[in-house]
Protein backbone atom coordinates (compact mmCIF):
# COMPACT_ATOMS: atom_id res chain seq x y z
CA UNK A 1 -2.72 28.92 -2.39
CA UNK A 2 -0.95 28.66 0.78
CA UNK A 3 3.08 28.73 1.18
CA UNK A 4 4.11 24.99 0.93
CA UNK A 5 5.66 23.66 3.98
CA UNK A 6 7.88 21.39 3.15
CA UNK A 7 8.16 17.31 5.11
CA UNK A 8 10.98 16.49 6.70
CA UNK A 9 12.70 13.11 7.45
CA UNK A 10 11.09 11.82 10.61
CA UNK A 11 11.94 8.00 10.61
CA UNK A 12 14.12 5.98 7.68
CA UNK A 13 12.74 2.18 7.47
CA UNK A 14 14.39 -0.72 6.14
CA UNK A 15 12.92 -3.67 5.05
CA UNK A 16 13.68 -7.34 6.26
CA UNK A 17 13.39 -10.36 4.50
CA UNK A 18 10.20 -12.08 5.52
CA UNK A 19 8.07 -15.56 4.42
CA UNK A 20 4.69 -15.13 4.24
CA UNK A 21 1.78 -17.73 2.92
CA UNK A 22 3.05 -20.98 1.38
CA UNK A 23 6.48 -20.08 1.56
CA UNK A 24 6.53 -17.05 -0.58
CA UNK A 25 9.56 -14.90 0.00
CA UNK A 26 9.04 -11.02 0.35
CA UNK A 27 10.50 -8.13 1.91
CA UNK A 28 8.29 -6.60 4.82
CA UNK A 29 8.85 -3.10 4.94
CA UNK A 30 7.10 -2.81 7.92
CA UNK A 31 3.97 -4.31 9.80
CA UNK A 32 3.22 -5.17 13.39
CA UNK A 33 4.44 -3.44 16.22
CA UNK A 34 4.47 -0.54 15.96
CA UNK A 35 1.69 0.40 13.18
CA UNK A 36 0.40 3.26 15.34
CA UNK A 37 3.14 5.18 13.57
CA UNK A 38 1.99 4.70 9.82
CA UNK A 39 -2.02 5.13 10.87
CA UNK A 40 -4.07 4.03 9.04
CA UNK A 41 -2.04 1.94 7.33
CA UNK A 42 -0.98 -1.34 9.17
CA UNK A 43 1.87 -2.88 7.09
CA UNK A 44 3.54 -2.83 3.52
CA UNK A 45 5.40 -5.89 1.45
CA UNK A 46 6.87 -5.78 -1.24
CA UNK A 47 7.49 -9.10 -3.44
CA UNK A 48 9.32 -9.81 -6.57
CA UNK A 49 11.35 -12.95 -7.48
CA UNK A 50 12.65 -14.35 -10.88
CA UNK A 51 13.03 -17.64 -9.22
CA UNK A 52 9.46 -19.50 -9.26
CA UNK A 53 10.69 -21.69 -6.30
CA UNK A 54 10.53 -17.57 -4.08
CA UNK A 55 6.86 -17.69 -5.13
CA UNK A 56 4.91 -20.31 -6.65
CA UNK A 57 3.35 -21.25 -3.12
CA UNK A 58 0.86 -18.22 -2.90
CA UNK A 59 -0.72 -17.75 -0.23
CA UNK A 60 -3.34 -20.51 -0.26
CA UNK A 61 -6.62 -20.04 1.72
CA UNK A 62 -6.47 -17.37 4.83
CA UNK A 63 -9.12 -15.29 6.45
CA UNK A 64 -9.33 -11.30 7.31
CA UNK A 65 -11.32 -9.25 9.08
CA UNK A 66 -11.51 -5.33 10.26
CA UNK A 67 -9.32 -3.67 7.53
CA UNK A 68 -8.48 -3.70 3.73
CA UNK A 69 -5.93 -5.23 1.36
CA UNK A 70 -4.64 -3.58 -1.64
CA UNK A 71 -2.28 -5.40 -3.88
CA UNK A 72 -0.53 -3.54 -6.74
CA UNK A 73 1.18 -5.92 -9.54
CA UNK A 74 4.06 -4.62 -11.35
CA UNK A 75 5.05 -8.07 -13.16
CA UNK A 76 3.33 -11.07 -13.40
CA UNK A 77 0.13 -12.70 -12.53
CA UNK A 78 -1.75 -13.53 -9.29
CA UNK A 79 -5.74 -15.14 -9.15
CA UNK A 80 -7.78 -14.03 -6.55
CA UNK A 81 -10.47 -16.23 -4.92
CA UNK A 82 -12.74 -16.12 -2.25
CA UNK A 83 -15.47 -18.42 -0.30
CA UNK A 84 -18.16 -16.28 -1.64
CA UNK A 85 -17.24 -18.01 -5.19
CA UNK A 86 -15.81 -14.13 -6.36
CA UNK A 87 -12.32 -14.61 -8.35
CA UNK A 88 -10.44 -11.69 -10.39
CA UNK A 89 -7.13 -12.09 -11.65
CA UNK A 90 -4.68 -9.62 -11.26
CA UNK A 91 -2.01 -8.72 -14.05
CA UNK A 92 0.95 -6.12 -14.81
CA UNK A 93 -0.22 -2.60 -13.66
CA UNK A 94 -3.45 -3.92 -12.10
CA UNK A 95 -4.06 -3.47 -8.95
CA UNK A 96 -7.64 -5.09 -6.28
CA UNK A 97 -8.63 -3.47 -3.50
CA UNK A 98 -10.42 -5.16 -1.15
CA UNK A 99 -12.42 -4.44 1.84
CA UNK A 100 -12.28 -7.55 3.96
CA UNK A 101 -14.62 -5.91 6.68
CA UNK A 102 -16.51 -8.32 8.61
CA UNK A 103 -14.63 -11.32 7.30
CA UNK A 104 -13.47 -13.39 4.24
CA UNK A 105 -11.47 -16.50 3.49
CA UNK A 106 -9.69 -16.19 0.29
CA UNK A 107 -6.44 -17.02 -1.90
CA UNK A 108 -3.77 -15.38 -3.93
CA UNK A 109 -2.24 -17.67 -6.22
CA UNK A 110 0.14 -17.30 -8.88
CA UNK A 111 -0.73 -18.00 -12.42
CA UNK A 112 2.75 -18.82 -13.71
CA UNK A 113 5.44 -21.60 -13.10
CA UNK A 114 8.66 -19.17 -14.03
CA UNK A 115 9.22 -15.85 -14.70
CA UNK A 116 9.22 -12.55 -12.92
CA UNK A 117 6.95 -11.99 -10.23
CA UNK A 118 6.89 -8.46 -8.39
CA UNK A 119 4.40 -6.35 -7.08
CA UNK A 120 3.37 -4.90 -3.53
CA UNK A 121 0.63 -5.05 -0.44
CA UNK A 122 -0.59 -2.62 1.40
CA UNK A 123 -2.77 -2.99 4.59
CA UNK A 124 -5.35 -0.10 5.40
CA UNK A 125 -6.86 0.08 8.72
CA UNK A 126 -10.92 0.55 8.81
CA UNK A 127 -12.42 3.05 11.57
CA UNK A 128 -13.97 1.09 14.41
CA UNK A 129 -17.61 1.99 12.74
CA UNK A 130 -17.21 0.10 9.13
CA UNK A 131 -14.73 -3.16 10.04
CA UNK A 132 -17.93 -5.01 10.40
CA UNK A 133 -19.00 -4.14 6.89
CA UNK A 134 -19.65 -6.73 4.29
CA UNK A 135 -16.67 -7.72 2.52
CA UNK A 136 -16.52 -6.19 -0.79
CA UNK A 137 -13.99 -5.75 -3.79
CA UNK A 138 -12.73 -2.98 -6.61
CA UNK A 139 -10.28 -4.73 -9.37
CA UNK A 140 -8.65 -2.31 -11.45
CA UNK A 141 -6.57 -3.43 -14.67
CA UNK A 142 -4.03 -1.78 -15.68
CA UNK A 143 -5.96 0.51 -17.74
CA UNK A 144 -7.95 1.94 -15.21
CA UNK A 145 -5.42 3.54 -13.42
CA UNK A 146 -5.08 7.30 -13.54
CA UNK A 147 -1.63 8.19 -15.71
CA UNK A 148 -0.54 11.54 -15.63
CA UNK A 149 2.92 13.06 -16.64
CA UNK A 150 4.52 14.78 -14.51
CA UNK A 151 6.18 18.37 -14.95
CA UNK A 152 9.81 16.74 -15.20
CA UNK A 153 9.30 14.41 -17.51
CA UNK A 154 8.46 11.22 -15.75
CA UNK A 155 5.24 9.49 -15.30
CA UNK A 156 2.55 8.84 -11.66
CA UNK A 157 0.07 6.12 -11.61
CA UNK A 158 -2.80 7.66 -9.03
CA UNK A 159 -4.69 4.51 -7.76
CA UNK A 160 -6.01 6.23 -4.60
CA UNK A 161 -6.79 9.86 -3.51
CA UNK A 162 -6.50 13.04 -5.62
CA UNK A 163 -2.79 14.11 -6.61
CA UNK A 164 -2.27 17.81 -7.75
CA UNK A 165 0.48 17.32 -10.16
CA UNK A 166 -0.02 20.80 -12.01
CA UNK A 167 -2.86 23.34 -11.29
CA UNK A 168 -5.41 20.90 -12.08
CA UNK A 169 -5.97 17.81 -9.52
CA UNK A 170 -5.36 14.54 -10.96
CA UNK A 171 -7.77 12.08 -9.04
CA UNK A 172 -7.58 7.65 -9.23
CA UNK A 173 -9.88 5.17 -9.52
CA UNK A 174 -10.41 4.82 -5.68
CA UNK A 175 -12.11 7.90 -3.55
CA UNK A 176 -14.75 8.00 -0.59
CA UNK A 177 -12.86 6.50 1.89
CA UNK A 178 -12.99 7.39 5.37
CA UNK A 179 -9.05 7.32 6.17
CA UNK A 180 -8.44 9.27 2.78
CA UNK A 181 -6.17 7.19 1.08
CA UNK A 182 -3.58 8.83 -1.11
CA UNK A 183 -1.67 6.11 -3.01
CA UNK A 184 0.34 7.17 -6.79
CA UNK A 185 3.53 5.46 -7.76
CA UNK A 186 6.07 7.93 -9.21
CA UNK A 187 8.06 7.19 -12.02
CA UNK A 188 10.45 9.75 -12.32
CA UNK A 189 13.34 10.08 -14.92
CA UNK A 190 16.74 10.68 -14.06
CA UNK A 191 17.51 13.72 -12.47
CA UNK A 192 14.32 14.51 -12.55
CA UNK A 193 12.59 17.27 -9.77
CA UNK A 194 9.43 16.81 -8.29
CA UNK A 195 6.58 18.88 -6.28
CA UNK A 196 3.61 17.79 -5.10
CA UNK A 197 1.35 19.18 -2.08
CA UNK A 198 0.39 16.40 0.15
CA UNK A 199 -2.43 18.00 2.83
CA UNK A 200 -1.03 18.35 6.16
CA UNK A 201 -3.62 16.39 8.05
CA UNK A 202 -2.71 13.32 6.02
CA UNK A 203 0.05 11.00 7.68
CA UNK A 204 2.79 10.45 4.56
CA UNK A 205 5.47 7.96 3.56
CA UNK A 206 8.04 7.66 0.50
CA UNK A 207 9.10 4.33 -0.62
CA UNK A 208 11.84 3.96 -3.21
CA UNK A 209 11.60 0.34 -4.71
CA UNK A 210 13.96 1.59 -7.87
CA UNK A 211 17.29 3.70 -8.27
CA UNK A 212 17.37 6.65 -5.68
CA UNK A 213 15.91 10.24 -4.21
CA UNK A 214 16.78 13.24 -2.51
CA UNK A 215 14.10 13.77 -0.20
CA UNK A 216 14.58 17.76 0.37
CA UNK A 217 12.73 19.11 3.98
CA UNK A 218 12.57 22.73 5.22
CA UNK A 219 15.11 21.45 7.69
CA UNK A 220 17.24 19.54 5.99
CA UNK A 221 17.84 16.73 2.86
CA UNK A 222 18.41 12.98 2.67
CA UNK A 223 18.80 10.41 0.76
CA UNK A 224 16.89 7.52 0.07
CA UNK A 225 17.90 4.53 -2.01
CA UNK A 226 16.04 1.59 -3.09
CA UNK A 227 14.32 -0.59 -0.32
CA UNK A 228 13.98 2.32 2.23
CA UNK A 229 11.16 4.16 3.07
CA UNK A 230 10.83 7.69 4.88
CA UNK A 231 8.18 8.42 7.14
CA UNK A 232 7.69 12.24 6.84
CA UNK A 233 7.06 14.91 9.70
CA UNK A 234 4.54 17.21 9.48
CA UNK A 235 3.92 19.46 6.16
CA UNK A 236 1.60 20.16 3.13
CA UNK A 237 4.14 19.21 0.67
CA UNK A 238 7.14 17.08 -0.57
CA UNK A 239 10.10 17.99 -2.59
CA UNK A 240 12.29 15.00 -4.08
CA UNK A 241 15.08 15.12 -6.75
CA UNK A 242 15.90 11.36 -8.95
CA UNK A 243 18.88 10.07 -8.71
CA UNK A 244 20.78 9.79 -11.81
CA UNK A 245 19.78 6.47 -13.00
CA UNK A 246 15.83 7.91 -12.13
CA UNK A 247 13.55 6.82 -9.33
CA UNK A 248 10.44 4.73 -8.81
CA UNK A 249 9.09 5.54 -5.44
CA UNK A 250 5.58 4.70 -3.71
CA UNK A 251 3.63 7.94 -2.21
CA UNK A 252 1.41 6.67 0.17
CA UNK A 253 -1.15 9.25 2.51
CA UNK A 254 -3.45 8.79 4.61
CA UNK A 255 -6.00 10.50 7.34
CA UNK A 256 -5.13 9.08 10.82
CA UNK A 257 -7.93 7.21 12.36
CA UNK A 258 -6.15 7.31 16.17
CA UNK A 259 -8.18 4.53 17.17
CA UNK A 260 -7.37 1.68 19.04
CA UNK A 261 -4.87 -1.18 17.36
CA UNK A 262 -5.26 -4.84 17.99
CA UNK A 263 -3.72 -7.49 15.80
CA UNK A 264 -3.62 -11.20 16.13
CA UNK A 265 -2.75 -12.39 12.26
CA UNK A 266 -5.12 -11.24 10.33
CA UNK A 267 -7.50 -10.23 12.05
CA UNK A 268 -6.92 -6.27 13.26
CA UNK A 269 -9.84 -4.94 15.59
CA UNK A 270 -9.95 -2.25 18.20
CA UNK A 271 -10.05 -4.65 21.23
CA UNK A 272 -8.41 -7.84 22.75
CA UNK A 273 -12.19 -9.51 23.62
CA UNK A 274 -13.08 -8.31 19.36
CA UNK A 275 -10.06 -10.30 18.26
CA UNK A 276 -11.20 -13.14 20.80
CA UNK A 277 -14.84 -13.22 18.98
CA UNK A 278 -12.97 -13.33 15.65
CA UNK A 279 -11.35 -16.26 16.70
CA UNK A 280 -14.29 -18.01 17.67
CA UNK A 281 -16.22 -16.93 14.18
CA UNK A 282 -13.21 -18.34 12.67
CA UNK A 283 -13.57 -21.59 13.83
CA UNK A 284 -17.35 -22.17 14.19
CA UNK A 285 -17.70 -21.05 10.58
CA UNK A 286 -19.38 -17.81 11.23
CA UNK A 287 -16.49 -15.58 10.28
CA UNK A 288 -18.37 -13.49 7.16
CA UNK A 289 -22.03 -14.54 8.14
C-alpha cells in the first residue's frame, strides 16, 4: 500500500446566508463563481430551520438541465415532484439523487407545517458527453445507506463512492459515475481520530456542519469549526481529530472533469450559445423533449 500523503489546507470557506426558492432560508456554502475550484461539483447548501416560516415555501416548480442534484435529509420531510408525473418523498437519513440531464421541471416541497427541518444539496457537474441524457432518479431511504463504524468509535454514512475505512472498502449505494463521486458523512465521537485514504486524482473537501476538527496536513494543522469547509491540496489521504464535544463533517470527492463552466440559474452547460438554446427550450416547452 503506498505511504499516505497527507492533504493540506488549501482554501477555508464560509458560508453566507442565502434565500433560495419560495423564500426558504439556507446557508450557501458556496456556488457560482468560482466553481472551477470544487470541479465537478458546482455548489453546496445547507438548510435547517426550527421556524416553519425559514422553510415552508419550498422551492415550488423550477427547471434544470446539464448536471445533477443530490439532496441529503437529516430532519424532516421534503416531496419531490416532477412534470414527468415521478414523485418520491424524502425523509430523515434519506437522501435522491437525481440526474437532471437534458432537462426537468420539478418541486421540493415540505411535508410539515412546524418542526425541524435540516438537510443539505449538493450540485454535481455532468461531462459535456452525458448533460443531454434523459433525466433520471435514485431515492435512497434511510436504510439504504451504507453504515459502517469507524475505528474510533464513531459512525460514516457512504452514499457515494467507495470509502476504505479499515482494510476492507466500504462502498454506498451510488457508483458508476463518470466524475467519481465520493460522498460519506462522518459522525465522529468526541475526541475521536480518524484516517481515511482519499485517491489523489480526486478533488476533496471537508465540511463540518456539527462541533469541530483538527484537520492535520503533512505541512501543517487547522482547525475547522462548524459552518466552514476546507478545500484540500493535493494528497491520497486525510487525517482529522473531533473536537471535544465530537464532529459531524461532510467528505465530499470527486474526479475533475476540467471542462468548460457556464451557468445561467439552473441551467450549467459548457457554452454561452448551449445556455442560450436552454433558454429557448425553456420557454417553447421543449426543455426535456
Amino acid at each position: 500500500m503506498p505511504t499516505a500523503i497527507k492533504r493540506d489546507l488549501a482554501e477555508l470557506v464560509i458560508g453566507r446566508n442565502a434565500s433560495d426558492g419560495d423564500g426558504v432560508k439556507l446557508k450557501r456554502v458556496f456556488g457560482g463563481t468560482g466553481a472551477e475550484r470544487f470541479d465537478p461539483f458546482l455548489m453546496l447548501d445547507e438548510f435547517g430551520s426550527d421556524e416553519a416560516a425559514d422553510y415552508i415555501g419550498g422551492f415550488p416548480a423550477h427547471p434544470h438541465r446539464g448536471f445533477e442534484t443530490v439532496t441529503y435529509m437529516l430532519e424532516g420531510r421534503m416531496l419531490h415532484e416532477d412534470h414527468l408525473g415521478n414523485r418520491g418523498l424524502l425523509e430523515p437519513g434519506g437522501v435522491q439523487w437525481m440526474t437532471a440531464g437534458r432537462g426537468i421541471i420539478h418541486s421540493e416541497m415540505p411535508q410539515q407545517d412546524s418542526g425541524r427541518m435540516r438537510g443539505f444539496q449538493l450540485w454535481v457537474n455532468l461531462p459535456a458527453a452525458e448533460k443531454m441524457q434523459p433525466a433520471s432518479y435514485q431515492d435512497l431511504p434511510a436504510k439504504s445507506i451504507t453504515e459502517h463504524p469507524l475505528e474510533g468509535g464513531g459512525l460514516a454514512r457512504v452514499i457515494a463512492g467507495r470509502l476504505s475505512i479499515t482494510t476492507q472498502p466500504v462502498h454506498g449505494p451510488i457508483t458508476g459515475k463518470t466524475s467519481e463521486p465520493l460522498y460519506a458523512d462522518l459522525q465522529m465521537i468526541p475526541a475521536e481520530h480518524c484516517d481515511l485514504p482519499v485517491p489523489a486524482h480526486l478533488n476533496a473537501m471537508l465540511y463540518v456542519y456539527e462541533g469541530a476538527i483538527e484537520l492535520d496536513g503533512r505541512e501543517k494543522s487547522v482547525s475547522l469549526q462548524a459552518g466552514h469547509l476546507g478545500r484540500l491540496g493535493d494528497g491520497n489521504g486525510i487525517s482529522i481529530h473531533a473536537g471535544p464535544a465530537g464532529a459531524k463533517v461532510l467528505l465530499i470527492a470527486g474526479k475533475p472533469l476540467r471542462e468548460p463552466i457556464v451557468q445561467y440559474g439552473p441551467f450549467v452547460m459548457n457554452s454561452r450559445e448551449e445556455i442560450e438554446q436552454a433558454l429557448r427550450d425553456f420557454r417553447d416547452g421543449q426543455l426535456a423533449s
